[in-house]
Protein backbone atom coordinates (compact mmCIF):
# COMPACT_ATOMS: atom_id res chain seq x y z
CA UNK A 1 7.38 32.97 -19.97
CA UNK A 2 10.09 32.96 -17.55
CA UNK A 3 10.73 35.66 -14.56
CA UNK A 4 14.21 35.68 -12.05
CA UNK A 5 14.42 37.75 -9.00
CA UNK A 6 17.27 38.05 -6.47
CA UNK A 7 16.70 39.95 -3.13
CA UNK A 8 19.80 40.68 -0.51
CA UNK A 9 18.26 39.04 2.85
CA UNK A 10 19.95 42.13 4.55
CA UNK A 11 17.56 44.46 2.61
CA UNK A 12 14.59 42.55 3.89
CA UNK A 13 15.62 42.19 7.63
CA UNK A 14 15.78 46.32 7.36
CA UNK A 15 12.39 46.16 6.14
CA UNK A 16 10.83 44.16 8.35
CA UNK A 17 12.66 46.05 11.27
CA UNK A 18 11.40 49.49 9.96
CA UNK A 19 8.28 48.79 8.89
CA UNK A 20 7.03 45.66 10.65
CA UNK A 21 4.08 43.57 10.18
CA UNK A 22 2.36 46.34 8.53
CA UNK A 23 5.44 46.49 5.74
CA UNK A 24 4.97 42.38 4.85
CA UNK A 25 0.76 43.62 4.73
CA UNK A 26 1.87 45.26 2.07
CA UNK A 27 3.33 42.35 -0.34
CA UNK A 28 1.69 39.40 1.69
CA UNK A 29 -1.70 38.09 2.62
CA UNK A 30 -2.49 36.87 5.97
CA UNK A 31 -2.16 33.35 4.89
CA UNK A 32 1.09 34.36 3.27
CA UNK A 33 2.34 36.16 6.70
CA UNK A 34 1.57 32.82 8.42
CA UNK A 35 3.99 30.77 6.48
CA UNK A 36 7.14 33.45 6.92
CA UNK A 37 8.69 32.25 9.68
CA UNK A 38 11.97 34.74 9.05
CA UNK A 39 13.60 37.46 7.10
CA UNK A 40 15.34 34.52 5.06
CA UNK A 41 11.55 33.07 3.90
CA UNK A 42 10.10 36.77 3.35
CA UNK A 43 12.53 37.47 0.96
CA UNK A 44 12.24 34.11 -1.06
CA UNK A 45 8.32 35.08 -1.48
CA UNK A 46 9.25 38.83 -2.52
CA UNK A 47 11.78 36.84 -4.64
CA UNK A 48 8.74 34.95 -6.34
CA UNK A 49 6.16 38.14 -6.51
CA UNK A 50 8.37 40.02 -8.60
CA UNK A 51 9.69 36.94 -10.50
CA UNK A 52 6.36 36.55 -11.73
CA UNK A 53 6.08 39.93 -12.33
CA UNK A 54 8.93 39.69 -14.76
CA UNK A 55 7.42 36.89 -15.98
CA UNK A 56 4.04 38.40 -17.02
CA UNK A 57 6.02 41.31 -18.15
CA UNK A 58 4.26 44.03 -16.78
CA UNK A 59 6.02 44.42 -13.12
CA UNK A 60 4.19 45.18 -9.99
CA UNK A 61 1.55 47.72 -10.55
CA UNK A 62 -1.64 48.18 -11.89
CA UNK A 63 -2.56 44.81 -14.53
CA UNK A 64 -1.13 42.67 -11.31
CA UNK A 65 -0.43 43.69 -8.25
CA UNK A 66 1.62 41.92 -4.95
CA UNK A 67 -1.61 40.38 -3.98
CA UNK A 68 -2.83 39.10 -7.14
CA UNK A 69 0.26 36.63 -7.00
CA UNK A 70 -0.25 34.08 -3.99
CA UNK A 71 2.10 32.08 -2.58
CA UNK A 72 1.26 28.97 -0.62
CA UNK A 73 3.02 25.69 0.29
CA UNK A 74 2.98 21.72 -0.03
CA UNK A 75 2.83 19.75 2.58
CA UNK A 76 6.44 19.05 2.21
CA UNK A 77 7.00 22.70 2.14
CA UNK A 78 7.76 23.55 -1.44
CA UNK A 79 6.28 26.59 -2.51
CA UNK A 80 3.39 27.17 -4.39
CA UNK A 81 2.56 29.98 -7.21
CA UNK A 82 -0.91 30.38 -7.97
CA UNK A 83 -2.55 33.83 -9.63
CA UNK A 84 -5.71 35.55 -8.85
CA UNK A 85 -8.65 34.79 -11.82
CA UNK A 86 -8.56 38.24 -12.96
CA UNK A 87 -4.73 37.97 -13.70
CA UNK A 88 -4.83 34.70 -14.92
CA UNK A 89 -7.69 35.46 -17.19
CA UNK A 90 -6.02 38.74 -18.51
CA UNK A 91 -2.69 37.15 -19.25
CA UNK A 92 -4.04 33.86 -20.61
CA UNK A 93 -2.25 32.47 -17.72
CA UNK A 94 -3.17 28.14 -17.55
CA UNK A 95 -0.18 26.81 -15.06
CA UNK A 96 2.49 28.62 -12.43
CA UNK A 97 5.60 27.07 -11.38
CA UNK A 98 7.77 28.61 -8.70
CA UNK A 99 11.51 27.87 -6.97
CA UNK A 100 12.96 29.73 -4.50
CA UNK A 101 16.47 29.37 -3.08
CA UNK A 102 18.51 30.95 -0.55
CA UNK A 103 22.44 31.34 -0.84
CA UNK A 104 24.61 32.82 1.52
CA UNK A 105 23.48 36.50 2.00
CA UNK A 106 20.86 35.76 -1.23
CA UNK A 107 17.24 34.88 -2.20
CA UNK A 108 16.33 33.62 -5.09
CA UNK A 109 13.27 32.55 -7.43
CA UNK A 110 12.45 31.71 -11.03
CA UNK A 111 8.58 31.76 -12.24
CA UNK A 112 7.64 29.64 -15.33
CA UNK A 113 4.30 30.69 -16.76
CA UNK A 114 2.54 29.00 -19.44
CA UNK A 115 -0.34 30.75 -21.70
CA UNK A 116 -2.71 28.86 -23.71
């Protein structure tokens, strides 16, 4: 199952200037808040929340939420899609794969999900 996502880095500067800290609390974890170091990297991980989204086919809401989808990264700083057990168990969910890019005034990510 595949999942794409684009995200204007414009409309997530706005949203972190509105809303703050308290606005990426909403889509990110702590651990998640620690890696953003900008607008530009927020928006490649909302990129890759609702990528996967798309990817389990259900969207953001109740069968898996922002916060069921975790985003971490290697030690050479690729990013890193892993799933809560409840959504992973649900969807039949046995390996993530995530890329995010950023062009020009764009983010962008593509989730591969495979079931078993």
């Amino acid at each position: 199952m595949i999942g794409i996502d684009l995200i204007k880095l414009d409309r997530m500067k706005r949203f972190i200037e509105r809303f703050g800290d308290r606005g990426l609390r909403k889509f990110l974890s702590e651990n998640e808040i620690v890696l953003i170091n900008n607008p530009r990297s927020a928006a490649g991980f909302w990129a890759a929340k609702e990528a996967c989204s798309k990817a389990l086919g259900c969207g953001i809401g109740a069968e898996c939420g922002f916060h069921d989808i975790i985003i971490s990264k290697t030690p050479k700083g690729a990013p890193i899609l892993n799933l809560t057990p409840k959504v992973m168990e649900y969807f039949s969910i046995t390996d993530t794969s995530v890329s995010i890019t950023h062009d020009g005034d764009y983010a962008i990510a593509v989730v591969a999900l495979q079931r078993s």
